[in-house]
N, C-alpha and C. Protein backbone atom coordinates (compact mmCIF):
# COMPACT_ATOMS: atom_id res chain seq x y z
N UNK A 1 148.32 23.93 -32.87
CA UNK A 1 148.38 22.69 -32.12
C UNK A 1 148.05 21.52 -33.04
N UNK A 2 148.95 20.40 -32.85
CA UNK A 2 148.64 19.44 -34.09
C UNK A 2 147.37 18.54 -33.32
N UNK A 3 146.52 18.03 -34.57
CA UNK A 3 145.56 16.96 -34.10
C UNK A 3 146.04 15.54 -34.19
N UNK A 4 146.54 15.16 -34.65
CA UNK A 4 147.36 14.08 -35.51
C UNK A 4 147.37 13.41 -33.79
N UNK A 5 146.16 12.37 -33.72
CA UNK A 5 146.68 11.53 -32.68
C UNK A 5 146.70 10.00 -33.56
N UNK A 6 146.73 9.73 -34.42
CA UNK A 6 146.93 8.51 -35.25
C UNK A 6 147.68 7.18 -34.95
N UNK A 7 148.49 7.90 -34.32
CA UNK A 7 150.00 6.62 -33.87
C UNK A 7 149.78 6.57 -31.97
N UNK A 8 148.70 7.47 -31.88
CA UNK A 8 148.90 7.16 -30.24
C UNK A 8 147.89 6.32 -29.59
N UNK A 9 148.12 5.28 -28.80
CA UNK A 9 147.04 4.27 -27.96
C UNK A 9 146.96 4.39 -26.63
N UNK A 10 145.53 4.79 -26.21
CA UNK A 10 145.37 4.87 -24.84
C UNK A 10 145.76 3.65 -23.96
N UNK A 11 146.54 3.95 -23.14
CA UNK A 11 146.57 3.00 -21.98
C UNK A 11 146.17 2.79 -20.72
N UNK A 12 145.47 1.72 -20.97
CA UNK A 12 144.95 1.70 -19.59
C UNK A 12 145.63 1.76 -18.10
N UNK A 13 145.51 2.16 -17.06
CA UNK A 13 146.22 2.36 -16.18
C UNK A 13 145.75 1.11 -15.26
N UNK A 14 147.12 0.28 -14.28
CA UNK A 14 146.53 -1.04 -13.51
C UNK A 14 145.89 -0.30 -12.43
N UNK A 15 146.50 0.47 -11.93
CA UNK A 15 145.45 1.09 -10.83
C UNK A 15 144.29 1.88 -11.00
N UNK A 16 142.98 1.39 -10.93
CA UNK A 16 141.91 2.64 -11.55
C UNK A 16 141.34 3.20 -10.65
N UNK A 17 140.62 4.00 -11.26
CA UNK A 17 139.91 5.45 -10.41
C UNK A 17 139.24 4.60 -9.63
N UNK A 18 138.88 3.72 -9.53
CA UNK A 18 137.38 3.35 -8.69
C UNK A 18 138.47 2.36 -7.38
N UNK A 19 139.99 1.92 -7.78
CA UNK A 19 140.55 1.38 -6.72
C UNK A 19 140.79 2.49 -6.11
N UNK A 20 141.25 3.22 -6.24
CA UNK A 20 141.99 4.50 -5.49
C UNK A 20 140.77 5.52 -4.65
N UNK A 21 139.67 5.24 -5.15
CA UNK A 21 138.52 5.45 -4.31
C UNK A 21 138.13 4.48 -3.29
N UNK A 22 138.25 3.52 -3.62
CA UNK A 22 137.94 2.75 -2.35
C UNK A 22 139.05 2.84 -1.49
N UNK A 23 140.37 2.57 -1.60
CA UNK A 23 141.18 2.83 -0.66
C UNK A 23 141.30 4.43 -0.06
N UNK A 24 140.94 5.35 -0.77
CA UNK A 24 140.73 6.57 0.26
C UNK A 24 139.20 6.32 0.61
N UNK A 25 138.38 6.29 0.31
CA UNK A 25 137.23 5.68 0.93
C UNK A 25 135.89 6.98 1.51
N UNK A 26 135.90 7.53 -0.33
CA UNK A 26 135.59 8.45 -1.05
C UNK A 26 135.72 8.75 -2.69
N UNK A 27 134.41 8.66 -2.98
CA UNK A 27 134.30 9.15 -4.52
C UNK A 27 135.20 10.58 -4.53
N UNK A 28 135.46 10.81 -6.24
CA UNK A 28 136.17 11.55 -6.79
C UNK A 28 135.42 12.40 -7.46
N UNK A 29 135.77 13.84 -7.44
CA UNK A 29 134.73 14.50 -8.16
C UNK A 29 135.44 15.49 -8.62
N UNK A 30 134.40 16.62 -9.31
CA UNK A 30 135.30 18.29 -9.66
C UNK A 30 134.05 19.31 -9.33
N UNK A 31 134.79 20.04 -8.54
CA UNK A 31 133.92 21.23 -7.96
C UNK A 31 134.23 22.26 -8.80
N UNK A 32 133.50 22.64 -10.40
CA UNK A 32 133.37 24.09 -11.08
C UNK A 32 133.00 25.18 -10.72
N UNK A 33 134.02 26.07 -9.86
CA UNK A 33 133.55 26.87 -9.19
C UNK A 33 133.46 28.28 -10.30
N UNK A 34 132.37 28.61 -10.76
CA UNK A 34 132.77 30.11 -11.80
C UNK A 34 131.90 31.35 -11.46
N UNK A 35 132.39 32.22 -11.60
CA UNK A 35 131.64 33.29 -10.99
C UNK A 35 132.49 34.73 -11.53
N UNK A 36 132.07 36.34 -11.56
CA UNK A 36 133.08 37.06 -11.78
C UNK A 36 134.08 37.35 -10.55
N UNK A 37 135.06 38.02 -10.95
CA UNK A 37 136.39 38.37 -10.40
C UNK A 37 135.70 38.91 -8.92
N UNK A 38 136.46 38.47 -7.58
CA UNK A 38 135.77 38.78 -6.55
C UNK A 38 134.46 38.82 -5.91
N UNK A 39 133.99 37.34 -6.29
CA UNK A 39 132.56 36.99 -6.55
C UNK A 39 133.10 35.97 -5.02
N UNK A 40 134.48 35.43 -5.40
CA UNK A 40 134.35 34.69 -3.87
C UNK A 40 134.76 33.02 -4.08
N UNK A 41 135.20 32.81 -5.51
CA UNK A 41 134.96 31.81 -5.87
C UNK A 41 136.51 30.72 -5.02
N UNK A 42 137.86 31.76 -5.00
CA UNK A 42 139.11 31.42 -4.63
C UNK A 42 138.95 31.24 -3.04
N UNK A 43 138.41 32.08 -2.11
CA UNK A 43 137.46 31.75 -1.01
C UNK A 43 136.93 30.63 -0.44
N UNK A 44 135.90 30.59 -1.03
CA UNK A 44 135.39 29.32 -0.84
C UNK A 44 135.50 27.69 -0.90
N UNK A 45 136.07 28.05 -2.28
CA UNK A 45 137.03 26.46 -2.64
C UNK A 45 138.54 26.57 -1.73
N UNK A 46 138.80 27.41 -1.36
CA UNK A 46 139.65 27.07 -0.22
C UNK A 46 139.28 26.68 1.38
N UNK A 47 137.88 27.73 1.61
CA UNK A 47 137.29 27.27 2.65
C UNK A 47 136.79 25.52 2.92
N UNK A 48 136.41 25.04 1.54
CA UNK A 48 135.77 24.10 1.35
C UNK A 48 136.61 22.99 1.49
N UNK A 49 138.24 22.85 0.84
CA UNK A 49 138.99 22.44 1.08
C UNK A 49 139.70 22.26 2.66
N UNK A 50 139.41 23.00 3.41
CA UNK A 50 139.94 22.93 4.65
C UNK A 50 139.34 22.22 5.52
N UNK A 51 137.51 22.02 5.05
CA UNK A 51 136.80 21.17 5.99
C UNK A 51 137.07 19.46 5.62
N UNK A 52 137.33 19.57 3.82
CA UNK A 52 137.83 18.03 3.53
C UNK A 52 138.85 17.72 3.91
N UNK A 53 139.52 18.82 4.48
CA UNK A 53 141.02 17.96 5.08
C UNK A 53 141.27 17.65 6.28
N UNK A 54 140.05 18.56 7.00
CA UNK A 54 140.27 18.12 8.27
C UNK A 54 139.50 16.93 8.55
N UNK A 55 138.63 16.56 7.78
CA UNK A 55 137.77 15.02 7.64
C UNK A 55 138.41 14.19 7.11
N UNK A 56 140.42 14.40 6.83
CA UNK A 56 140.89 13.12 6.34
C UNK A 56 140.72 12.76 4.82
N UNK A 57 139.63 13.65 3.89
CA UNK A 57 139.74 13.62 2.70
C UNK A 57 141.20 13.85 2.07
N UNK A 58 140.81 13.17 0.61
CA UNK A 58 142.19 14.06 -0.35
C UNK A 58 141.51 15.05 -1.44
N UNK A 59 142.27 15.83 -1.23
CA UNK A 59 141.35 17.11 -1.88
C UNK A 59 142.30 17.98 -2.56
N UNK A 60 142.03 18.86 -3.59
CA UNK A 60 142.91 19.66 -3.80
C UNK A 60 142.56 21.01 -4.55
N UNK A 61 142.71 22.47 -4.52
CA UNK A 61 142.19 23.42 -5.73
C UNK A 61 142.99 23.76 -6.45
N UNK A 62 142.87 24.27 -7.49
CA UNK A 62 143.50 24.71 -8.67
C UNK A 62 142.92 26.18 -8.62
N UNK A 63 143.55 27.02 -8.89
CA UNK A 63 143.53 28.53 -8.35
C UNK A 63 143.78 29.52 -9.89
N UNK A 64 142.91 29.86 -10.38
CA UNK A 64 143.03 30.67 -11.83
C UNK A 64 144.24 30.98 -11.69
N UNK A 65 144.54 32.28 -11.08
CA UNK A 65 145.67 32.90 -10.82
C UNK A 65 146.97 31.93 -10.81
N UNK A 66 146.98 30.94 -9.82
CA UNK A 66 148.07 30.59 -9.60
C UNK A 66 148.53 29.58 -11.25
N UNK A 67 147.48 28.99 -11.72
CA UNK A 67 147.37 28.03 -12.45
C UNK A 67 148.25 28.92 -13.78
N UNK A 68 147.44 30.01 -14.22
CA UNK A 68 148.33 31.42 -15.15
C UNK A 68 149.65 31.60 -14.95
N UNK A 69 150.57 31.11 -13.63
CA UNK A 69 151.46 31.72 -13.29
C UNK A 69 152.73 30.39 -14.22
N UNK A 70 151.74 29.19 -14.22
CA UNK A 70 152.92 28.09 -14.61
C UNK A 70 151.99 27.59 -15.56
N UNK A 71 151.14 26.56 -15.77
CA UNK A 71 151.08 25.69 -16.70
C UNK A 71 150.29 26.37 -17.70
N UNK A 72 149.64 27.26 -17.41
CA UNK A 72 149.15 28.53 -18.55
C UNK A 72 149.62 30.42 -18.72
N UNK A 73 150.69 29.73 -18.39
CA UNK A 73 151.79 31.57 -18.27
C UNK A 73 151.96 32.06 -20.15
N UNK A 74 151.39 31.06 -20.80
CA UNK A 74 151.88 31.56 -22.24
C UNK A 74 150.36 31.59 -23.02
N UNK A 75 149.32 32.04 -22.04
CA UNK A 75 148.36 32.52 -22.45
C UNK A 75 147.72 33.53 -22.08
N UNK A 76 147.05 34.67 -22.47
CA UNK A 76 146.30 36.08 -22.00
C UNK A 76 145.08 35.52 -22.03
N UNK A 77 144.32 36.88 -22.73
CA UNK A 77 142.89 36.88 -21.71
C UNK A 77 141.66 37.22 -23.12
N UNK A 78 142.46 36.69 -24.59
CA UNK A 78 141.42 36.99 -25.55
C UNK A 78 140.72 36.07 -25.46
N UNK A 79 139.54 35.89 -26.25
CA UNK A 79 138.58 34.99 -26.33
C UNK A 79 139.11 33.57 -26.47
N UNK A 80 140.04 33.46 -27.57
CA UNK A 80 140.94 32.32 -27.65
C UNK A 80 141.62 31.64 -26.44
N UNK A 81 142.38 32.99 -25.90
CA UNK A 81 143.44 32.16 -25.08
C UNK A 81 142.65 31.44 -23.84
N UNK A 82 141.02 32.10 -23.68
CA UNK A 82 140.16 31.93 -22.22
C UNK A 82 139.68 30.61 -22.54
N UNK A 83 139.66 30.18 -24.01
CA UNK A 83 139.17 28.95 -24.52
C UNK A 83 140.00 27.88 -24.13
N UNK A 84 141.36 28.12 -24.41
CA UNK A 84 142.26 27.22 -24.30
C UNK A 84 142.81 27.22 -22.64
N UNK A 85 142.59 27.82 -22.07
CA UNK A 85 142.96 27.52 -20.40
C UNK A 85 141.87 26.93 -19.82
N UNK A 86 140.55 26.98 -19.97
CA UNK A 86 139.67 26.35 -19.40
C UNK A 86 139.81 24.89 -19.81
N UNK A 87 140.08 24.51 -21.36
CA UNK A 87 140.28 23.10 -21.71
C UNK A 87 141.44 22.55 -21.10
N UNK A 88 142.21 22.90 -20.64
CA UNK A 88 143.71 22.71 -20.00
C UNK A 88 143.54 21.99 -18.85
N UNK A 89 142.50 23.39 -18.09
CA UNK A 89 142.18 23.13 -17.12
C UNK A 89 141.07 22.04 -16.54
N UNK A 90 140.45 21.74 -17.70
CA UNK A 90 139.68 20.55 -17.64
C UNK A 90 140.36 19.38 -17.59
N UNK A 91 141.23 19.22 -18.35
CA UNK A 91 142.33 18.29 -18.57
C UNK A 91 142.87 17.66 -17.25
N UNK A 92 143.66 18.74 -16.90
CA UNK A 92 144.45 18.43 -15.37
C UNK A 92 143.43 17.52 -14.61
N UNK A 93 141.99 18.60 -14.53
CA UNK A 93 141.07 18.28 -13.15
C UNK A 93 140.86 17.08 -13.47
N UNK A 94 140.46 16.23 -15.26
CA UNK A 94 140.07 15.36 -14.99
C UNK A 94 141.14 13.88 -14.11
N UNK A 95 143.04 14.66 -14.69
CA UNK A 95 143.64 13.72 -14.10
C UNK A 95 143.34 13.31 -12.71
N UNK A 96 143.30 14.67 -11.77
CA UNK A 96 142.74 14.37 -10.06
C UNK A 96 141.79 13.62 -10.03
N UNK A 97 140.56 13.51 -11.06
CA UNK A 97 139.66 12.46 -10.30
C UNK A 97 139.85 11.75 -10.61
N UNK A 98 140.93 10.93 -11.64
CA UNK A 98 140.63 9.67 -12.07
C UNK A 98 141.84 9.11 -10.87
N UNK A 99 142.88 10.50 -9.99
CA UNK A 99 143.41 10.11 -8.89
C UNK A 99 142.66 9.48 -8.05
N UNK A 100 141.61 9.97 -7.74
CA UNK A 100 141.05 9.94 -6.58
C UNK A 100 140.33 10.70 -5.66
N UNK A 101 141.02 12.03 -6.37
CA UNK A 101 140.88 12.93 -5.41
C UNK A 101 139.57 14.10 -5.76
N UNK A 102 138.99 15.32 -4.56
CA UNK A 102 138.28 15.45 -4.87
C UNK A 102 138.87 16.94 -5.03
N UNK A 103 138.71 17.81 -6.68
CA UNK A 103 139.37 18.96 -7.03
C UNK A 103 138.32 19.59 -7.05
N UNK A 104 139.05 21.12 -6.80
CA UNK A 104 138.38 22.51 -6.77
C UNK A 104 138.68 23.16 -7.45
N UNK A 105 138.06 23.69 -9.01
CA UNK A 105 138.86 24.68 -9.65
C UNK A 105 138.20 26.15 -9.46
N UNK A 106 138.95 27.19 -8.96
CA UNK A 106 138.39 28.47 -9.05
C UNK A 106 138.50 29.43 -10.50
N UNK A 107 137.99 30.06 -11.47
CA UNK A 107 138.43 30.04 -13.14
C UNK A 107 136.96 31.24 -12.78
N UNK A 108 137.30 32.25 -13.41
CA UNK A 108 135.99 32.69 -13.88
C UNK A 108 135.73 32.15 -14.87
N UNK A 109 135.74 31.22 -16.09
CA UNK A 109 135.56 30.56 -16.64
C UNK A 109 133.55 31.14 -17.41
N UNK A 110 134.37 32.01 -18.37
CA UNK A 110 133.16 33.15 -18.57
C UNK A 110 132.30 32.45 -19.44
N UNK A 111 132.34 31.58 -20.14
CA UNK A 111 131.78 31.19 -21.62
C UNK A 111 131.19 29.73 -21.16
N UNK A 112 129.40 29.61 -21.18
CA UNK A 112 129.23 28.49 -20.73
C UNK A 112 129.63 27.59 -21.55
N UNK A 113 129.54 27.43 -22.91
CA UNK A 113 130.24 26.37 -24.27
C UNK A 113 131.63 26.00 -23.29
N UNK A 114 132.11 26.62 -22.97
CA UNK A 114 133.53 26.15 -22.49
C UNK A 114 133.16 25.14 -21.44
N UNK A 115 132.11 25.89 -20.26
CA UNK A 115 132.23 24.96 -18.91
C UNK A 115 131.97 23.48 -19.60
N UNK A 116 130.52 23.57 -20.22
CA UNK A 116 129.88 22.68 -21.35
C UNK A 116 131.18 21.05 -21.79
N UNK A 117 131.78 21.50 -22.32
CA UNK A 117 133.03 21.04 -22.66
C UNK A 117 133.40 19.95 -21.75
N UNK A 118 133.54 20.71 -20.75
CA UNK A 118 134.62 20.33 -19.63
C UNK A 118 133.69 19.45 -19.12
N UNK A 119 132.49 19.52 -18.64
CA UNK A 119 131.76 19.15 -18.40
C UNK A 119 131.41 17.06 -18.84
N UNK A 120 131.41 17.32 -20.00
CA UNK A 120 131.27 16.27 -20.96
C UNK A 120 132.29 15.19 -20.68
N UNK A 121 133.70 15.73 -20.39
CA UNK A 121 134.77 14.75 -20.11
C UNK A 121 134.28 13.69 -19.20
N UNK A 122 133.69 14.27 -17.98
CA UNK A 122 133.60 13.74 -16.93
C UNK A 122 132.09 12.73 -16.80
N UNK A 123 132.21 11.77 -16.14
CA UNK A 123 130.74 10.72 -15.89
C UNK A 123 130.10 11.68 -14.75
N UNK A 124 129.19 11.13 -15.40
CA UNK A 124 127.69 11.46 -14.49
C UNK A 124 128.51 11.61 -12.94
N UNK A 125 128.04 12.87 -12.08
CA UNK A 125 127.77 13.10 -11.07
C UNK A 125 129.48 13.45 -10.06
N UNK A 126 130.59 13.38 -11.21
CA UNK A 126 131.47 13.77 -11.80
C UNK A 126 131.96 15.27 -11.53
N UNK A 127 130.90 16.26 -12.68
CA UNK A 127 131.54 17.63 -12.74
C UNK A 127 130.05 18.32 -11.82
N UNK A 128 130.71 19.12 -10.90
CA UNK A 128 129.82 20.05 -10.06
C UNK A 128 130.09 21.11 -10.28
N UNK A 129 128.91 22.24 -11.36
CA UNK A 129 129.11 23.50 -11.41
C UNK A 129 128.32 24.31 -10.19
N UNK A 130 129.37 24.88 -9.61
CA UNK A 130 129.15 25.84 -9.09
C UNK A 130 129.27 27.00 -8.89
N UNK A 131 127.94 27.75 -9.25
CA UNK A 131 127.62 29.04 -9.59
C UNK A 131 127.55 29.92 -8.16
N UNK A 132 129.40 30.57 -7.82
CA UNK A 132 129.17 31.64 -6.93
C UNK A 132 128.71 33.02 -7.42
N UNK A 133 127.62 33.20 -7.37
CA UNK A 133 126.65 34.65 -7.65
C UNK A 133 126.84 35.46 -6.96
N UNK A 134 127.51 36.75 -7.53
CA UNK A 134 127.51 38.10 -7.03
C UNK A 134 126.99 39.02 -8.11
N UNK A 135 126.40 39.90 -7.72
CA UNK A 135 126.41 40.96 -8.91
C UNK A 135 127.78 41.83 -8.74
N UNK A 136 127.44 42.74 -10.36
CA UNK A 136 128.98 43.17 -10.21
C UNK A 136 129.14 44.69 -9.72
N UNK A 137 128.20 45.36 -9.21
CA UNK A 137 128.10 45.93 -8.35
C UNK A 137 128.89 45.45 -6.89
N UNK A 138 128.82 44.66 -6.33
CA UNK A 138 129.42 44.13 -5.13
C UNK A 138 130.77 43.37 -5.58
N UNK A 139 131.28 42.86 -6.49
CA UNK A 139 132.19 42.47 -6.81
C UNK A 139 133.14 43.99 -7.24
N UNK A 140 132.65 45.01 -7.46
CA UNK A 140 133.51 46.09 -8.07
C UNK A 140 134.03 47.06 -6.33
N UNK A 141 132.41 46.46 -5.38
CA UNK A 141 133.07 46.95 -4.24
C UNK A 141 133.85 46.56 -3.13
N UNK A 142 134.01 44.86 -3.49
CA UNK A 142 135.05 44.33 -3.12
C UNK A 142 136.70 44.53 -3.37
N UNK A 143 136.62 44.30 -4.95
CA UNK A 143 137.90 44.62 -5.63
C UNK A 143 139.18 44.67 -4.93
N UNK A 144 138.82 43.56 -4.50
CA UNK A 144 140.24 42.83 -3.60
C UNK A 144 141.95 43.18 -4.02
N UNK A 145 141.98 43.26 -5.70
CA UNK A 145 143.27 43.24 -6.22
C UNK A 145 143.34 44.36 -7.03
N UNK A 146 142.32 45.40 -6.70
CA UNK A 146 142.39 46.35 -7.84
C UNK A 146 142.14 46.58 -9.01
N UNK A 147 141.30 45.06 -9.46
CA UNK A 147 141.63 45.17 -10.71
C UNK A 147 140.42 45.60 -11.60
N UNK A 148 138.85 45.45 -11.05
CA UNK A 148 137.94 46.51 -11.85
C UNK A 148 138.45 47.83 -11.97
N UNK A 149 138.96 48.54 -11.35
CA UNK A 149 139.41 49.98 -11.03
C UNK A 149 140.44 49.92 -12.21
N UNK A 150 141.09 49.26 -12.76
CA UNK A 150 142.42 49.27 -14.04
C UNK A 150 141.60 49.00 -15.32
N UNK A 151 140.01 48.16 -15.15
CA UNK A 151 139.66 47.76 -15.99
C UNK A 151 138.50 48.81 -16.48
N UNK A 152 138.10 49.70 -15.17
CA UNK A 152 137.35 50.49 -15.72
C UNK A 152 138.54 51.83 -16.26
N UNK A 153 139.16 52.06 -16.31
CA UNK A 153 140.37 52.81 -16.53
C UNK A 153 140.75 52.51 -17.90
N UNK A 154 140.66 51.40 -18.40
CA UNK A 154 140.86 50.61 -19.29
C UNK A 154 142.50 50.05 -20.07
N UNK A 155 143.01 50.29 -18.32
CA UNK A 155 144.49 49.39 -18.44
C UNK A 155 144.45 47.42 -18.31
N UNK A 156 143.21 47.24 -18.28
CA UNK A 156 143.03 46.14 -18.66
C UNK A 156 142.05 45.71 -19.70
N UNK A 157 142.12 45.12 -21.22
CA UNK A 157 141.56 44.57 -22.32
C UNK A 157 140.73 43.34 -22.13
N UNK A 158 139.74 43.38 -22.26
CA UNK A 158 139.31 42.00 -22.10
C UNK A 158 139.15 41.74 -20.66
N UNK A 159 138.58 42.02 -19.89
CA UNK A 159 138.49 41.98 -18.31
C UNK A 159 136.76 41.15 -18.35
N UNK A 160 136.30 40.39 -17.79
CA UNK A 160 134.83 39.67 -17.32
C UNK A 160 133.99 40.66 -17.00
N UNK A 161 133.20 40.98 -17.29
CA UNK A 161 131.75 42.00 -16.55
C UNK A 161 132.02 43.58 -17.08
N UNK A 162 133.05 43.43 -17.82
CA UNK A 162 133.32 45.57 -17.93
C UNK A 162 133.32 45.42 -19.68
N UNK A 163 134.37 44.76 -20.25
CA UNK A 163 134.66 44.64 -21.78
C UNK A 163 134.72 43.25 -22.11
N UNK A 164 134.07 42.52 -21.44
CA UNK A 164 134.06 40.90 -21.88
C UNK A 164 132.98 40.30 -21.50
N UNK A 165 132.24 39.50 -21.89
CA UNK A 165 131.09 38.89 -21.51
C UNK A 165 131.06 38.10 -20.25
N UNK A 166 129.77 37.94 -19.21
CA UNK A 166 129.93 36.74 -18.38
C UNK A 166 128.58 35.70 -19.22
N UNK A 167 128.81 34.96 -19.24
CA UNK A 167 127.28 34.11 -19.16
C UNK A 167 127.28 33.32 -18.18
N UNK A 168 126.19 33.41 -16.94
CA UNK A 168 125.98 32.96 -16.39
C UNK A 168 125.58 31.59 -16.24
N UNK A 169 125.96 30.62 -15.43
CA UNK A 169 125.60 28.77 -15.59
C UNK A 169 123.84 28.93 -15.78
N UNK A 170 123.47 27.74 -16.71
CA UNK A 170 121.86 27.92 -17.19
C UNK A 170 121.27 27.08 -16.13
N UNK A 171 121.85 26.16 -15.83
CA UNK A 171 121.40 24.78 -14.73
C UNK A 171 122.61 24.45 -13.92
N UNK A 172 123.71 25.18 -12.96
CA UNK A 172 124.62 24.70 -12.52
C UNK A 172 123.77 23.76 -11.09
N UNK A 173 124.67 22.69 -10.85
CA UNK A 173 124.35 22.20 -9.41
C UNK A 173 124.13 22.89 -8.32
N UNK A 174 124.98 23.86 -7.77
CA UNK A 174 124.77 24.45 -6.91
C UNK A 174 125.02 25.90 -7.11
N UNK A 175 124.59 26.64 -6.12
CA UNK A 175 124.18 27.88 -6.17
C UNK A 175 124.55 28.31 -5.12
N UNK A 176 125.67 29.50 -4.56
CA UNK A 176 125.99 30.27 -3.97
C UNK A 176 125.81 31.49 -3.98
N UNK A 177 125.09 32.38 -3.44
CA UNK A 177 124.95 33.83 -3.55
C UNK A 177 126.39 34.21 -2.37
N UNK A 178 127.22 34.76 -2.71
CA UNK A 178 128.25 35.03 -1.75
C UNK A 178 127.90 36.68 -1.19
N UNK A 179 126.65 37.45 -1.75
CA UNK A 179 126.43 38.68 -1.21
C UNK A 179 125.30 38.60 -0.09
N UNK A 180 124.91 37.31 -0.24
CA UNK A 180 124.05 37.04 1.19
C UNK A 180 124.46 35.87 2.11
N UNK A 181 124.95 35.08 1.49
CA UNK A 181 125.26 33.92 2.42
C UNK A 181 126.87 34.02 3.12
N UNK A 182 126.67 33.74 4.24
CA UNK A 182 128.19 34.09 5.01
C UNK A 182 129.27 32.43 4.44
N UNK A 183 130.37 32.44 4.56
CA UNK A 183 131.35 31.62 3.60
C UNK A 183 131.03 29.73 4.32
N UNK A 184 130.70 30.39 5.60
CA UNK A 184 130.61 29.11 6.77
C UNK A 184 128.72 28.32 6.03
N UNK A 185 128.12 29.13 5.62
CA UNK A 185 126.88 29.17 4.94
C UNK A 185 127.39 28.26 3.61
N UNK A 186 127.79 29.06 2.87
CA UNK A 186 127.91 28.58 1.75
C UNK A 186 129.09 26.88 1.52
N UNK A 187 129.64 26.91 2.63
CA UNK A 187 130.68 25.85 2.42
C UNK A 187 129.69 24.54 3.04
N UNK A 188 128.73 24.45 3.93
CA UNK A 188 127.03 23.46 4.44
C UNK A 188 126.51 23.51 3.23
N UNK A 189 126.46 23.94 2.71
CA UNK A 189 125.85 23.74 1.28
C UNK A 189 126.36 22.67 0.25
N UNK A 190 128.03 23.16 0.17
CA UNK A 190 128.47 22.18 -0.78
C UNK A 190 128.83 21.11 -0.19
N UNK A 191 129.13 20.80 0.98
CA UNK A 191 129.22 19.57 1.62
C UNK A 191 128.05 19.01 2.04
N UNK A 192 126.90 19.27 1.82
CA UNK A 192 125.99 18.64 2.51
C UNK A 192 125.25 18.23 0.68
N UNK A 193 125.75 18.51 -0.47
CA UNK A 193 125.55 18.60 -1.74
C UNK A 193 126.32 16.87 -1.70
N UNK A 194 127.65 17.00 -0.90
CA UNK A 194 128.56 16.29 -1.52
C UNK A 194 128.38 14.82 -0.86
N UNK A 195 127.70 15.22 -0.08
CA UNK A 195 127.28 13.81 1.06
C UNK A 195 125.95 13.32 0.44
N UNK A 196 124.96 13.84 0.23
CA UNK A 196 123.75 13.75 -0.75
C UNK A 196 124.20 13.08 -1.76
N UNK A 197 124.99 13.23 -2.52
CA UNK A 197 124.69 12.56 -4.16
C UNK A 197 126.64 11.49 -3.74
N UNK A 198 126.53 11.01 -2.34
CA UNK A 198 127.27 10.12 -1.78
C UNK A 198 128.51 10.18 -2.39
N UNK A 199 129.04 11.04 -2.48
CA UNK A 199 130.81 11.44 -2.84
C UNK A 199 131.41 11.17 -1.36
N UNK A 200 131.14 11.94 -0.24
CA UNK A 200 131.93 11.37 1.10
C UNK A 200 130.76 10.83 1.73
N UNK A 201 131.26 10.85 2.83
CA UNK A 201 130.24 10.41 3.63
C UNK A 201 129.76 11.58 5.22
């Protein structure tokens, strides 16, 4: 990938983030949702999404899976390629907030240096990590898609929690245990997070 930004000048945009917030009439944010595979994370940021929409918010998630299928289909799952989809994916999210809008990314997003990163783009009060906690005991007995069962098999390389590292968030904002808290639980949490540090109202 070339670095060579030399000849290029940022432009400012006439409409800015802070107009497009007042006319939806709601701060803009990013909900880092990371956790391992069937931890609950695609769940919830959808659950979470459904209560901002029915409150008239603009909201939107970004879905690991789906996200792999198009704007990162020409990357796997080595250390590298997990590097370069999370920055991608930072990228996009930061375009939504400077929309307006308030994004959900679901990513197991294994490597805190990475969240770290992403993190940094964004102003203060900005990026919300949220740490859905399962152990992987309960995530292996969920196994929604089959896919610990291929990974303990070892038809999958590089899989989160079996042959790949997780590191867990050191200080994320919020905290979901999804093996005790029911989804209706955990979604009062992040909205009552999101009304607190005055993103909606």
């Amino acid at each position: 990938m070339s670095k060579s930004v030399d000849n290029l000048v940022w432009h400012e945009a006439t409409i800015t983030k802070e107009d497009r917030q007042t006319k939806n009439n709601h701060k803009s944010c990013l909900l880092w949702f990371t956790g391992l595979s069937g931890s609950g994370k695609s769940t919830l940021a959808n659950a979470l999404d459904q209560v901002l929409y029915n409150n008239h918010l603009n909201s939107y998630v970004l879905d690991g899976d789906n996200i792999r299928q198009g704007l990162n289909q020409d990357l796997g799952f080595a250390d590298a390629d997990r590097v370069e989809n999370i920055r991608r994916i930072g990228e996009v999210s930061k375009l939504f907030v400077d929309a307006g809008t308030i994004v959900s990314t679901a990513f197991i997003s294994p490597f805190e240096n990475d969240r770290q990163r992403v993190r940094e783009r964004f102003a203060e009060n900005e990026f919300i990590e949220v740490y859905v906690k399962c152990d992987l005991e309960e995530c292996e007995k969920r196994d929604v898609k089959g896919l610990y069962k291929k990974a303990r098999a070892g038809e999958i390389p590089h899989f989160t929690g079996i042959s790949s590292p997780y590191e867990a968030p050191s200080h994320p904002e919020i905290v979901v245990d999804t093996a005790k808290e029911t989804i209706e639980q955990s979604v009062e949490k992040l909205v009552n997070y999101l009304k607190e540090k005055q993103i909606v109202r």
